[in-house]
N, C-alpha and C. Protein backbone atom coordinates (compact mmCIF):
# COMPACT_ATOMS: atom_id res chain seq x y z
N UNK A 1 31.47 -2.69 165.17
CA UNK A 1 32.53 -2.29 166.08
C UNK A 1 32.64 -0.77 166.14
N UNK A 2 32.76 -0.15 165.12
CA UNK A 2 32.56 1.41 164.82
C UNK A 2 31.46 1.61 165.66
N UNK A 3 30.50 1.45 165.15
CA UNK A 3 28.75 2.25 165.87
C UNK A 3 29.03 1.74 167.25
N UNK A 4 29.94 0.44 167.99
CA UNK A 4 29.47 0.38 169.10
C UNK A 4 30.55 1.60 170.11
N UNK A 5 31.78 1.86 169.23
CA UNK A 5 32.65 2.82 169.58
C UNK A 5 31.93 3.97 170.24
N UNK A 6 31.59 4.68 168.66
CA UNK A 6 31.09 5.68 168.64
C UNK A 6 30.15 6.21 169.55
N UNK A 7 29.18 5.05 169.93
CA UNK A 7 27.74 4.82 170.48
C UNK A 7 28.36 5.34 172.07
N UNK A 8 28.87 4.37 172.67
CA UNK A 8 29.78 4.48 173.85
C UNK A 8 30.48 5.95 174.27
N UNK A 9 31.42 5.91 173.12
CA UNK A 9 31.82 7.65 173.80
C UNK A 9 31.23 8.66 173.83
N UNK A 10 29.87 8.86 172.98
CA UNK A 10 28.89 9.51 172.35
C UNK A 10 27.98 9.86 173.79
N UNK A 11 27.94 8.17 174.40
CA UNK A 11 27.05 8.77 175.42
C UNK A 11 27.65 8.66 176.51
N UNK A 12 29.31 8.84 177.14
CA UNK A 12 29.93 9.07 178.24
C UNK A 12 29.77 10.40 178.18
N UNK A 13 30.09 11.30 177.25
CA UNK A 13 30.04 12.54 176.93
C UNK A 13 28.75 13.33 177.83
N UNK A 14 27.86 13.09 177.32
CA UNK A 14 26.37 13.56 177.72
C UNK A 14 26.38 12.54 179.22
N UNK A 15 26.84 11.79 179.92
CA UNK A 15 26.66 10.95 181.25
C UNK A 15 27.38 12.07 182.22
N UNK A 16 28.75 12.43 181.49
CA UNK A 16 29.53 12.74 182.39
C UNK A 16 29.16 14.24 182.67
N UNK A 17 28.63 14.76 181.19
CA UNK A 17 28.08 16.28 181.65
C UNK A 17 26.60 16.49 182.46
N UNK A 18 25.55 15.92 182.35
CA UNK A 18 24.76 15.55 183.25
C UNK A 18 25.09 15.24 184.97
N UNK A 19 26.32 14.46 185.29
CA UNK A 19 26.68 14.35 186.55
C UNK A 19 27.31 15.46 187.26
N UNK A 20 28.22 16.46 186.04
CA UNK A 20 29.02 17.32 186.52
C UNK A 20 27.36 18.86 186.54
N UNK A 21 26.85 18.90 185.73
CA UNK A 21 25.87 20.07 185.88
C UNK A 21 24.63 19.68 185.93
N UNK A 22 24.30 19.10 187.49
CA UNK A 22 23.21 18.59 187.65
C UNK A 22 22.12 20.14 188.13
N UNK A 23 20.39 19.73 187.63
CA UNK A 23 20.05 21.09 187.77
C UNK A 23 19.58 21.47 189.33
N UNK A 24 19.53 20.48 190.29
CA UNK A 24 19.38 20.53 191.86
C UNK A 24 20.24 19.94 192.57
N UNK A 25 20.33 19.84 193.44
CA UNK A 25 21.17 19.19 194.47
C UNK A 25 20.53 17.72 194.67
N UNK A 26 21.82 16.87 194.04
CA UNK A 26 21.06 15.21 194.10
C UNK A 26 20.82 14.90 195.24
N UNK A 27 20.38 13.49 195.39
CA UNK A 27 19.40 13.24 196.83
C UNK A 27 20.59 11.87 197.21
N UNK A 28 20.55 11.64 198.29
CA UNK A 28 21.82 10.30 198.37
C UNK A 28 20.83 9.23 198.36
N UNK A 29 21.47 8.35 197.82
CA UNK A 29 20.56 6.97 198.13
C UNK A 29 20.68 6.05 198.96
N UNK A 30 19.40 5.56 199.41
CA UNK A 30 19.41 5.06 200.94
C UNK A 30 20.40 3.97 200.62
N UNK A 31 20.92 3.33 201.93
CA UNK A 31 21.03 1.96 201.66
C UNK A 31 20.54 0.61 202.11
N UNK A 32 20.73 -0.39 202.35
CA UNK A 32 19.97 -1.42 202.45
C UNK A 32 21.05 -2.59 203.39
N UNK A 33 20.07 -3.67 203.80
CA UNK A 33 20.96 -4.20 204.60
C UNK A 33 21.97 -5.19 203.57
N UNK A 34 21.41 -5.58 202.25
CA UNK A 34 22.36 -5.91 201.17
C UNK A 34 23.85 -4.98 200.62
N UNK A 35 23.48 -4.07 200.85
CA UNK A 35 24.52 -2.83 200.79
C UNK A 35 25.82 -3.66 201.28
N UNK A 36 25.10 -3.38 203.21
CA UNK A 36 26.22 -3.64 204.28
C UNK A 36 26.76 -5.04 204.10
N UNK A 37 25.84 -5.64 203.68
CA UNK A 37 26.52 -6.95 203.62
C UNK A 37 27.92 -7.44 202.42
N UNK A 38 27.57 -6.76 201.70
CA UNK A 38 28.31 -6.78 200.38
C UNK A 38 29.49 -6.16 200.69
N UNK A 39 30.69 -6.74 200.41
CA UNK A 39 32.07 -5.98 200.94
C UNK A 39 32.57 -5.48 199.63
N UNK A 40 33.79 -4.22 200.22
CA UNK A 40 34.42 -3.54 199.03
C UNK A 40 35.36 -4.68 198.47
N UNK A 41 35.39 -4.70 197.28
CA UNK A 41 36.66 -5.60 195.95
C UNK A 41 37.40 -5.16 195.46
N UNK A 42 38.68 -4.98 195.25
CA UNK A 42 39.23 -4.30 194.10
C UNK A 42 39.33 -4.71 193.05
N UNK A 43 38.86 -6.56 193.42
CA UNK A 43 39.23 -7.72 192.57
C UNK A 43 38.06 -7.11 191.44
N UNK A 44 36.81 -6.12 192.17
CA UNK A 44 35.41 -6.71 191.45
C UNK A 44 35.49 -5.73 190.47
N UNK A 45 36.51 -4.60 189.95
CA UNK A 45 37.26 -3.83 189.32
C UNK A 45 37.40 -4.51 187.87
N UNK A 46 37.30 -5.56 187.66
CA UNK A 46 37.49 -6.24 186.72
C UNK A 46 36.51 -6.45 185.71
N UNK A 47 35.67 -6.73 186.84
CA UNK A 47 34.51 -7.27 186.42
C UNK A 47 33.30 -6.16 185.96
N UNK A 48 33.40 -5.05 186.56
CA UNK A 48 33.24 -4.10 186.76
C UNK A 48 33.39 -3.06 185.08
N UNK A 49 34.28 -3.22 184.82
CA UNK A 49 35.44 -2.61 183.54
C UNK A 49 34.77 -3.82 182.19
N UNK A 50 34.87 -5.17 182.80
CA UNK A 50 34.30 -5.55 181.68
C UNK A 50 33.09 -5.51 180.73
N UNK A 51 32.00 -5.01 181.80
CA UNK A 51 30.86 -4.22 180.66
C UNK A 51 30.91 -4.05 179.12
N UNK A 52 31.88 -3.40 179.29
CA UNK A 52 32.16 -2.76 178.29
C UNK A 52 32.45 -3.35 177.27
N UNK A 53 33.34 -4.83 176.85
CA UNK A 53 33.39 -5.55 176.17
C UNK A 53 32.06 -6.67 175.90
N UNK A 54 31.39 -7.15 177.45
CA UNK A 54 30.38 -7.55 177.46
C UNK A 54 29.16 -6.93 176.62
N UNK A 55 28.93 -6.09 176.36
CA UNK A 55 27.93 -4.99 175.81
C UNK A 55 28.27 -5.19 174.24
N UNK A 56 29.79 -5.20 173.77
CA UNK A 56 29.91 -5.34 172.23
C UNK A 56 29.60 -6.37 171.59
N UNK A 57 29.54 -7.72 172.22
CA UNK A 57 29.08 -9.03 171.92
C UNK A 57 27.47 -9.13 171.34
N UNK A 58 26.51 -8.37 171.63
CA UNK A 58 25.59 -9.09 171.31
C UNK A 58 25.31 -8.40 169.53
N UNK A 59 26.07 -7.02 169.37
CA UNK A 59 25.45 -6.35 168.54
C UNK A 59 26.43 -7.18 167.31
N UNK A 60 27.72 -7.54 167.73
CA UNK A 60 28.46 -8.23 167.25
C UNK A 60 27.80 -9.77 166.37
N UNK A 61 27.11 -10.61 167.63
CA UNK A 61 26.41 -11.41 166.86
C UNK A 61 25.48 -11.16 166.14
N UNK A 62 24.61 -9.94 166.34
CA UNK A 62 23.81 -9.74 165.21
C UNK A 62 23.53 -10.76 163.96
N UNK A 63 22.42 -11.66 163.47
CA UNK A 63 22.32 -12.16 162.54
C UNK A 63 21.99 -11.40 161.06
N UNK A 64 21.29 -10.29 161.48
CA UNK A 64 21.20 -9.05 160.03
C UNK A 64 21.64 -7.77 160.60
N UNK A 65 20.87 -7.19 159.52
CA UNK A 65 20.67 -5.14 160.10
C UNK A 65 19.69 -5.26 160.99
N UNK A 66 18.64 -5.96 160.33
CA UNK A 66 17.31 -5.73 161.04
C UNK A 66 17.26 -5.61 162.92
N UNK A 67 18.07 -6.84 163.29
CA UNK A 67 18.65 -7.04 164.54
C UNK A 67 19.35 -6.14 164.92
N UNK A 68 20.69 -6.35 164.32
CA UNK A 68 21.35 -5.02 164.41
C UNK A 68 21.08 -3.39 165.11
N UNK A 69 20.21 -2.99 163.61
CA UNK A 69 19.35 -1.77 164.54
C UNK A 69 18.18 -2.26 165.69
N UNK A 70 17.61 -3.26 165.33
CA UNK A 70 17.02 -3.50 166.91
C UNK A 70 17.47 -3.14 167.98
N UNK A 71 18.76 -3.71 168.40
CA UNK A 71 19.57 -3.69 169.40
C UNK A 71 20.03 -2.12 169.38
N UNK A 72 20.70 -1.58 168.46
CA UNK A 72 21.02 -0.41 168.97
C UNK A 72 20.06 0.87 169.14
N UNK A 73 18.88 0.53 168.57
CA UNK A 73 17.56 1.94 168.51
C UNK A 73 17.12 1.22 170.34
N UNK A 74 17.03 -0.26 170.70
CA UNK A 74 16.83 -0.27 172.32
C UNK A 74 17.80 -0.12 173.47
N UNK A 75 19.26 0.03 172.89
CA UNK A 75 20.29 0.42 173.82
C UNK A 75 20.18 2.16 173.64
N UNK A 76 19.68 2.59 172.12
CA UNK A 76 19.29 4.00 172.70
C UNK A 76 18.42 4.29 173.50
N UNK A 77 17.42 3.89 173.29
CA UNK A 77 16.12 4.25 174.01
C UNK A 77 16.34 3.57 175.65
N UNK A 78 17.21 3.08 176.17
CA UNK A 78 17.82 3.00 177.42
C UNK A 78 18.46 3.93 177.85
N UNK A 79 19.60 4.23 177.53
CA UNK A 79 20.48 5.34 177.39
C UNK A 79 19.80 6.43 178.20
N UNK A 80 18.66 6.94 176.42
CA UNK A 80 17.96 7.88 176.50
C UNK A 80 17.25 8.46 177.99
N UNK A 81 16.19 7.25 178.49
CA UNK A 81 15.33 7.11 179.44
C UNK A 81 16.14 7.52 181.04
N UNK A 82 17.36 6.78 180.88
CA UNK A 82 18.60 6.70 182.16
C UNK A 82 18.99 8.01 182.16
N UNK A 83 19.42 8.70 181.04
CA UNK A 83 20.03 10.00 181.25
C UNK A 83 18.87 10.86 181.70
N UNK A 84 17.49 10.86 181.11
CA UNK A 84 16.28 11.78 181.47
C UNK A 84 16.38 11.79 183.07
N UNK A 85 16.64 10.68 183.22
CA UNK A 85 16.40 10.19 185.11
C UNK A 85 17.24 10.99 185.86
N UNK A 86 18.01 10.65 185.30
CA UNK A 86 19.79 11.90 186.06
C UNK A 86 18.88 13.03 185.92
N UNK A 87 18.77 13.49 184.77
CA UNK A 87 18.93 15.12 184.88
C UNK A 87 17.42 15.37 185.50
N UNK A 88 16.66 14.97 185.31
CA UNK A 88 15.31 15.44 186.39
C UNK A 88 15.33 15.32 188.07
N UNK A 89 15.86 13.88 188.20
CA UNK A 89 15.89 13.60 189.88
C UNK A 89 17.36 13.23 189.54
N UNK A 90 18.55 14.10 190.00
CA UNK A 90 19.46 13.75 190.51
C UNK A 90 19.59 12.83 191.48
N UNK A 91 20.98 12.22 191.62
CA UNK A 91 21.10 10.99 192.72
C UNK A 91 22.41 10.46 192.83
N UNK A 92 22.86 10.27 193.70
CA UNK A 92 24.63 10.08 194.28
C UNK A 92 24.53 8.75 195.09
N UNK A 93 25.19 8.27 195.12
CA UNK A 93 25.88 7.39 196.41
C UNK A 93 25.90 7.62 197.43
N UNK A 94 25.77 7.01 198.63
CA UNK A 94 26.64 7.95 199.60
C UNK A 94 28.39 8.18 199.71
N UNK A 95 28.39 8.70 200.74
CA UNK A 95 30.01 8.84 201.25
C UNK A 95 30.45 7.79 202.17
N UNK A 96 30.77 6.83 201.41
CA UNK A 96 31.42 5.39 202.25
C UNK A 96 32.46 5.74 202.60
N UNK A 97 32.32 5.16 204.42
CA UNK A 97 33.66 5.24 205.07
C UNK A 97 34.56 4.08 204.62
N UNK A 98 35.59 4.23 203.65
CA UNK A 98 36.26 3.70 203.14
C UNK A 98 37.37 4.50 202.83
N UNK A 99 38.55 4.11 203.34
CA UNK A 99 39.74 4.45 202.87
C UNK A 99 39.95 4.10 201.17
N UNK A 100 40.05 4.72 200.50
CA UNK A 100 39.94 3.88 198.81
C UNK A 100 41.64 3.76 198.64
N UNK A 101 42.67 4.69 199.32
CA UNK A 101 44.28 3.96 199.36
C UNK A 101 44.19 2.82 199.01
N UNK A 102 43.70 1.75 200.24
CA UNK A 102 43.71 0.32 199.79
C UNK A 102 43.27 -0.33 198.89
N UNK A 103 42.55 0.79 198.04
CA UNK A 103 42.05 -0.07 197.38
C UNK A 103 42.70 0.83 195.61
N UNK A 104 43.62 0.27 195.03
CA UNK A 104 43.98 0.83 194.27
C UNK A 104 43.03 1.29 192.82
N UNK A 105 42.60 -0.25 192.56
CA UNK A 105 41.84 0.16 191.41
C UNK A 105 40.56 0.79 191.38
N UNK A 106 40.05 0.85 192.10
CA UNK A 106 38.56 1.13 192.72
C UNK A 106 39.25 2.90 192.55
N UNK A 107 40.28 2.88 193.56
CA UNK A 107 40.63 4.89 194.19
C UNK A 107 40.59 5.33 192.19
N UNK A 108 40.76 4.49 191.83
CA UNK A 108 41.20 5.56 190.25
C UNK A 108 39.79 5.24 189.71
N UNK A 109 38.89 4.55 189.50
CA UNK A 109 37.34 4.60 189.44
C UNK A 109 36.98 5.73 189.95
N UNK A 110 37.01 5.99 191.34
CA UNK A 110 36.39 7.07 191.97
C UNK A 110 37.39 8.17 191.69
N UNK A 111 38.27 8.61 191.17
CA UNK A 111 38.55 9.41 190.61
C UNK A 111 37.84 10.07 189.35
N UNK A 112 37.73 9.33 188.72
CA UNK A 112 36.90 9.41 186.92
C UNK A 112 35.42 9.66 187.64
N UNK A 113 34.86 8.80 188.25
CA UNK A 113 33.44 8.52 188.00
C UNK A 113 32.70 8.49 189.82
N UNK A 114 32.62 9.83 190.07
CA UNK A 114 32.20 10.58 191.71
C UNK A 114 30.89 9.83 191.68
N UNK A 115 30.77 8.57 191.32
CA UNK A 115 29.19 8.17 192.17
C UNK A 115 28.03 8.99 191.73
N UNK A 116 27.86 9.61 191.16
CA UNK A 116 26.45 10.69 190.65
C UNK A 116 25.95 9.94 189.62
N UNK A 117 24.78 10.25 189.34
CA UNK A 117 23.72 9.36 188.91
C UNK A 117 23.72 7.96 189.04
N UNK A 118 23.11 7.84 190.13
CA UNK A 118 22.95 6.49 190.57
C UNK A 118 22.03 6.09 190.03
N UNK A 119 21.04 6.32 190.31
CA UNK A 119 19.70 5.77 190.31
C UNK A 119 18.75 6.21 188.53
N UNK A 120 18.50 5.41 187.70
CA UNK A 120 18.86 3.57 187.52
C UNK A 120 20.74 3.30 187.63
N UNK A 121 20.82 2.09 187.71
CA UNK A 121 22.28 1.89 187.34
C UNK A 121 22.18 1.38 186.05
N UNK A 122 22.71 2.43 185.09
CA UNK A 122 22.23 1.98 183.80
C UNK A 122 23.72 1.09 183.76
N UNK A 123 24.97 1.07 184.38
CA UNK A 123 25.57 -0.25 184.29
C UNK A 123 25.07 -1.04 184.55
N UNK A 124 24.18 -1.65 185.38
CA UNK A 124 23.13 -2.88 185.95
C UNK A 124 22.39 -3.10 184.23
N UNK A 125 21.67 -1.98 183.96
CA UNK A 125 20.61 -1.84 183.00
C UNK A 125 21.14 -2.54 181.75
N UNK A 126 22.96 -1.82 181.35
CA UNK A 126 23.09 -2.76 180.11
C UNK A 126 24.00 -4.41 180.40
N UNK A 127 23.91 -4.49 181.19
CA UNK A 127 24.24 -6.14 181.57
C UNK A 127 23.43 -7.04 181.57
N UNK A 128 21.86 -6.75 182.23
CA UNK A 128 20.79 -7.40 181.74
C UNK A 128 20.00 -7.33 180.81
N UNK A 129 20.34 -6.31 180.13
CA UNK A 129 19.99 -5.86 178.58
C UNK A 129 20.87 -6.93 178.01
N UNK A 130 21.96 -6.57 177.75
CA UNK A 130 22.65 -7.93 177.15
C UNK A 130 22.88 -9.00 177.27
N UNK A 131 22.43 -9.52 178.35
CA UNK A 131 22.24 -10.74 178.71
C UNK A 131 20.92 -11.52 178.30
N UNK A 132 20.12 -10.85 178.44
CA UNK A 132 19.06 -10.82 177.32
C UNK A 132 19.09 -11.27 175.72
N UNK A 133 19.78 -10.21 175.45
CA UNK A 133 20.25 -10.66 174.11
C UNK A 133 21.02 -11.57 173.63
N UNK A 134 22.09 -11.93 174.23
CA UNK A 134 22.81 -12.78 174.26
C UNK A 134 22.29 -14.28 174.28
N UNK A 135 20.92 -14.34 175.33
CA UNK A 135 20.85 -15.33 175.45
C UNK A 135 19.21 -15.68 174.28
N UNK A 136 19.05 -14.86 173.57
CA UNK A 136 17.68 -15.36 172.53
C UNK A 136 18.85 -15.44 171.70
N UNK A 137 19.96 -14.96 170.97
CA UNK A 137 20.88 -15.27 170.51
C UNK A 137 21.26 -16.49 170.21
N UNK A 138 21.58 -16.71 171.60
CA UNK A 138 22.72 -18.31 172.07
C UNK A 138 21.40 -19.70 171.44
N UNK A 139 20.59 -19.54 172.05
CA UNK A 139 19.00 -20.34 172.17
C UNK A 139 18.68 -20.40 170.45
N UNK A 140 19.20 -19.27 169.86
CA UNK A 140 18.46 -19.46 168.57
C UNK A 140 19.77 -20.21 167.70
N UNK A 141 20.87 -20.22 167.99
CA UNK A 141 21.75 -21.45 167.40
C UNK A 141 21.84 -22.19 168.22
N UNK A 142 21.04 -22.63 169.06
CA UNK A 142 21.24 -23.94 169.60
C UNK A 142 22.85 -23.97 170.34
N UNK A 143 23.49 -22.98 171.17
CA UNK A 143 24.21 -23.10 171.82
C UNK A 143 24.32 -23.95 173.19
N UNK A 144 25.47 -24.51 173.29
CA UNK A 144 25.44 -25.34 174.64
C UNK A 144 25.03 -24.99 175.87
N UNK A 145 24.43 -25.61 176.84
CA UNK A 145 24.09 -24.86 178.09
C UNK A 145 25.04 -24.28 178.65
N UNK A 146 26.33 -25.07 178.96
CA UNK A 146 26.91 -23.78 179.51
C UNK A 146 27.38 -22.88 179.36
N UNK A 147 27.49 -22.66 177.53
CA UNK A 147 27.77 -21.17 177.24
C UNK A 147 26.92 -20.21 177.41
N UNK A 148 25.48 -20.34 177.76
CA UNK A 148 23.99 -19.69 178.07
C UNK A 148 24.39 -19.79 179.29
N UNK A 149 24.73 -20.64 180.38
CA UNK A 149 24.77 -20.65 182.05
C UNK A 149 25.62 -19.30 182.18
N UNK A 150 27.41 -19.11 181.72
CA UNK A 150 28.39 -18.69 181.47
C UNK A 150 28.02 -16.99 181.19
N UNK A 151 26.75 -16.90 179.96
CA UNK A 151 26.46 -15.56 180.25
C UNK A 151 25.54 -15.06 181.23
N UNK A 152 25.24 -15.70 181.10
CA UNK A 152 24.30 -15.20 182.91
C UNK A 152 25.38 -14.81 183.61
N UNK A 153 26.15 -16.09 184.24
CA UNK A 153 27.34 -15.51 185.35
C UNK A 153 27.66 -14.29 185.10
N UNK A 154 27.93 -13.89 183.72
CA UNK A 154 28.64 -12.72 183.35
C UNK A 154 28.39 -11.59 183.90
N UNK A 155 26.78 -11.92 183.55
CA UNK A 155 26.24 -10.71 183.38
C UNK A 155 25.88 -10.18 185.11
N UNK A 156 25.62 -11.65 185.91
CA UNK A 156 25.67 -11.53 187.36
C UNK A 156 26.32 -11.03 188.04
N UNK A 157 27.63 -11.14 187.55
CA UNK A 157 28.96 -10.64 187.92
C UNK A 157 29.17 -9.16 187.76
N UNK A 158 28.45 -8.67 186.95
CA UNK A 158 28.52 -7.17 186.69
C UNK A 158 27.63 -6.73 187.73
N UNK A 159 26.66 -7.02 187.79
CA UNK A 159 25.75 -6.60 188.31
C UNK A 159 26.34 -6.52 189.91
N UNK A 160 27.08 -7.45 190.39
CA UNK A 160 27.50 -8.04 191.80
C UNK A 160 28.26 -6.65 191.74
N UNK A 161 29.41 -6.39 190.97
CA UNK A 161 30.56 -5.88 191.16
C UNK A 161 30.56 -3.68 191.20
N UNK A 162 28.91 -3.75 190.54
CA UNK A 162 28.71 -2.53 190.88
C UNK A 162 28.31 -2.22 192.70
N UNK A 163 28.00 -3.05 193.40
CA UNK A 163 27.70 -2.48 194.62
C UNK A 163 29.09 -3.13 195.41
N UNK A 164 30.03 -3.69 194.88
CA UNK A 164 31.44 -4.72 195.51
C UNK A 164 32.29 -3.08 195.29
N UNK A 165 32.26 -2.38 194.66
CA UNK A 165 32.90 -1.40 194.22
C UNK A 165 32.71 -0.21 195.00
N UNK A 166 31.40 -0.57 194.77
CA UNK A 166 30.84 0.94 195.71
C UNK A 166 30.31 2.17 194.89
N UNK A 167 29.90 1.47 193.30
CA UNK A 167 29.47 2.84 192.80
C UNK A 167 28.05 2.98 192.26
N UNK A 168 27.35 1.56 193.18
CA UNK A 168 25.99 1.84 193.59
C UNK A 168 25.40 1.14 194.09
N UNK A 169 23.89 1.73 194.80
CA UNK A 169 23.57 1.04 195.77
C UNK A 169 22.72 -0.34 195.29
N UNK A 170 21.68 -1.34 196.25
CA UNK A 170 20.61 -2.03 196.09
C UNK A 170 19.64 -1.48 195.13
N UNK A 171 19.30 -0.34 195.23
CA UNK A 171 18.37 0.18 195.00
C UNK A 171 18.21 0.71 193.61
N UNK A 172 19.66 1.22 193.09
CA UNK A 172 20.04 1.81 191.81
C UNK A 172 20.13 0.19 191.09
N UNK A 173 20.63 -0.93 191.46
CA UNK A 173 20.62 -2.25 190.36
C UNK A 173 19.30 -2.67 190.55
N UNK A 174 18.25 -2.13 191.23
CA UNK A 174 16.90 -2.72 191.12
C UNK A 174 16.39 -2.12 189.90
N UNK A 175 16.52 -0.51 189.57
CA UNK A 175 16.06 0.46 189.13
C UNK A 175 16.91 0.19 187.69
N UNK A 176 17.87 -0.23 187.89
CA UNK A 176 18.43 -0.37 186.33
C UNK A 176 18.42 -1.91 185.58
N UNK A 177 17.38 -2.84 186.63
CA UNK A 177 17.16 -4.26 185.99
C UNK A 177 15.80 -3.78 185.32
N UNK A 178 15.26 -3.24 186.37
CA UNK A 178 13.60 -2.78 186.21
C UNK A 178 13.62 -2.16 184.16
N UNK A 179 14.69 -0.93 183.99
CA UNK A 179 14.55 -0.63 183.08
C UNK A 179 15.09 -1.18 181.87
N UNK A 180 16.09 -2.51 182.30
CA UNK A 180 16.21 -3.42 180.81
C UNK A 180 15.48 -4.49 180.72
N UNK A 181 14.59 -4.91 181.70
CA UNK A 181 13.50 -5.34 181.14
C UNK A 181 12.28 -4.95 180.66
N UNK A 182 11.96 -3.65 181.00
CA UNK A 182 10.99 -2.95 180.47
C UNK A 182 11.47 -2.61 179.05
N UNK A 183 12.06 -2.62 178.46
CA UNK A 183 13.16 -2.33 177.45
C UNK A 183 13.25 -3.34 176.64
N UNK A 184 13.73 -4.58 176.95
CA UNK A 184 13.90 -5.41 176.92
C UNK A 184 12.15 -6.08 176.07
N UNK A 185 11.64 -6.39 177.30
CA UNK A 185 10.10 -6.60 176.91
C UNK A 185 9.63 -5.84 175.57
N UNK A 186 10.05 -4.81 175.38
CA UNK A 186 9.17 -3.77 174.07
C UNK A 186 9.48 -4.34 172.96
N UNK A 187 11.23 -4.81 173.20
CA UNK A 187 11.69 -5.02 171.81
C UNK A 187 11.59 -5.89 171.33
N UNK A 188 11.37 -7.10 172.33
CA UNK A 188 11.15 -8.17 172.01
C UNK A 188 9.28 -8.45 171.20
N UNK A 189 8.48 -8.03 171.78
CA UNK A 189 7.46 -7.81 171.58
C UNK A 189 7.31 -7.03 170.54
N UNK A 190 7.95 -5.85 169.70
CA UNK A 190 7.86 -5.32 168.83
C UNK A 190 8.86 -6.16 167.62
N UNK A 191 9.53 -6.77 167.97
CA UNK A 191 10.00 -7.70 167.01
C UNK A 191 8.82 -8.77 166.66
N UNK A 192 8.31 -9.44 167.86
CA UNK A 192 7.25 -10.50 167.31
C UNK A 192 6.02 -10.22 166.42
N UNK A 193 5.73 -8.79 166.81
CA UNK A 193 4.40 -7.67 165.86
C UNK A 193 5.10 -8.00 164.33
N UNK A 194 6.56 -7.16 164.24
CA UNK A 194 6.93 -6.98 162.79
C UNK A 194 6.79 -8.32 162.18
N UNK A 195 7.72 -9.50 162.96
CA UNK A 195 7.31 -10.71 161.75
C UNK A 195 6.38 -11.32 161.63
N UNK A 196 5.16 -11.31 162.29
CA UNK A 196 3.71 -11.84 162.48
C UNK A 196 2.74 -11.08 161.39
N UNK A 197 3.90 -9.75 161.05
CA UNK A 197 3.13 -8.98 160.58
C UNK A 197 1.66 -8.22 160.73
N UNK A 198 1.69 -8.11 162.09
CA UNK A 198 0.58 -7.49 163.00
C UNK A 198 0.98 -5.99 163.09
């Protein structure tokens, strides 16, 4: 619970200074006809916010250290990779014609968090990162299907609620699935080396 604290504010810190002193002028990201189709939520605010608890669960189940640091040396090395991305190729949102008045919870989102570094959406990135985990987790005690169905939704739901919101595009949750499974894939694969002992 500590390390996942720590871990978290540790790297809003370095997110938020990266967005505020970017070293070029970011590029906007296109959008897509999934974009348009997808309407603003305030409801998706929720879902949106919950990440964040979603994300503490898997390190939580942890069965050792060994896992343990698994999980958190590949939520660094995510992190890591996402922030490199910001600060080399900057990248924003666009400017949605959207009144955000109506939309209360969303207007105080976009207050805190101006849409910059989009591209990966490393919110996308750690939802299917942990969903991931969650679910070799769930599978390895023999959990019920629909508590395995249940995190999927979850994790779907995050994923949905970043472009329901508006604080990124198609293109940034492609770019931030792309990199928790590439991520994803290593660790898993470097776990099967260590106990094979290869």
């Amino acid at each position: 619970m500590i390390g996942t604290t720590v871990g978290i504010s540790g790297f809003f810190v370095i997110y938020f200074w990266v967005m505020h002193n970017p070293p070029s002028e970011p590029t906007v990201m296109p959008l897509t006809l999934l974009d348009h189709w997808v309407g603003v939520s305030d409801d998706a605010m929720l879902l949106y916010g919950s990440l964040w608890f979603y994300i503490s669960l898997a390190p939580a189940f942890a069965k050792d250290k060994a896992e343990l640091w698994a999980c958190a040396r590949d939520a660094a090395l995510m992190a890591g990779v996402g922030l490199a991305v910001f600060w080399l190729f900057p990248t924003t949102v666009p400017a949605f014609a959207v009144d955000w008045a109506q939309y209360p919870a969303l207007q105080f989102l976009k207050s805190a968090d101006a849409g910059g570094n989009a591209f990966p959406s490393l919110h996308v990135a750690f939802a299917v990162f942990t969903a991931v985990l969650l679910e070799r987790q769930l599978h390895a005690v023999g959990s019920p299907a629909w508590v395995r169905v249940l995190n999927m939704l979850w994790a779907l739901g995050i994923v949905y609620s970043t472009l329901a919101t508006r604080q990124h595009v198609l293109l940034d949750v492609l770019g931030g699935s792309l990199l928790a499974a590439v991520v994803s894939w290593a660790g898993n694969t470097r776990s099967r080396l260590v106990w094979t002992g290869a």
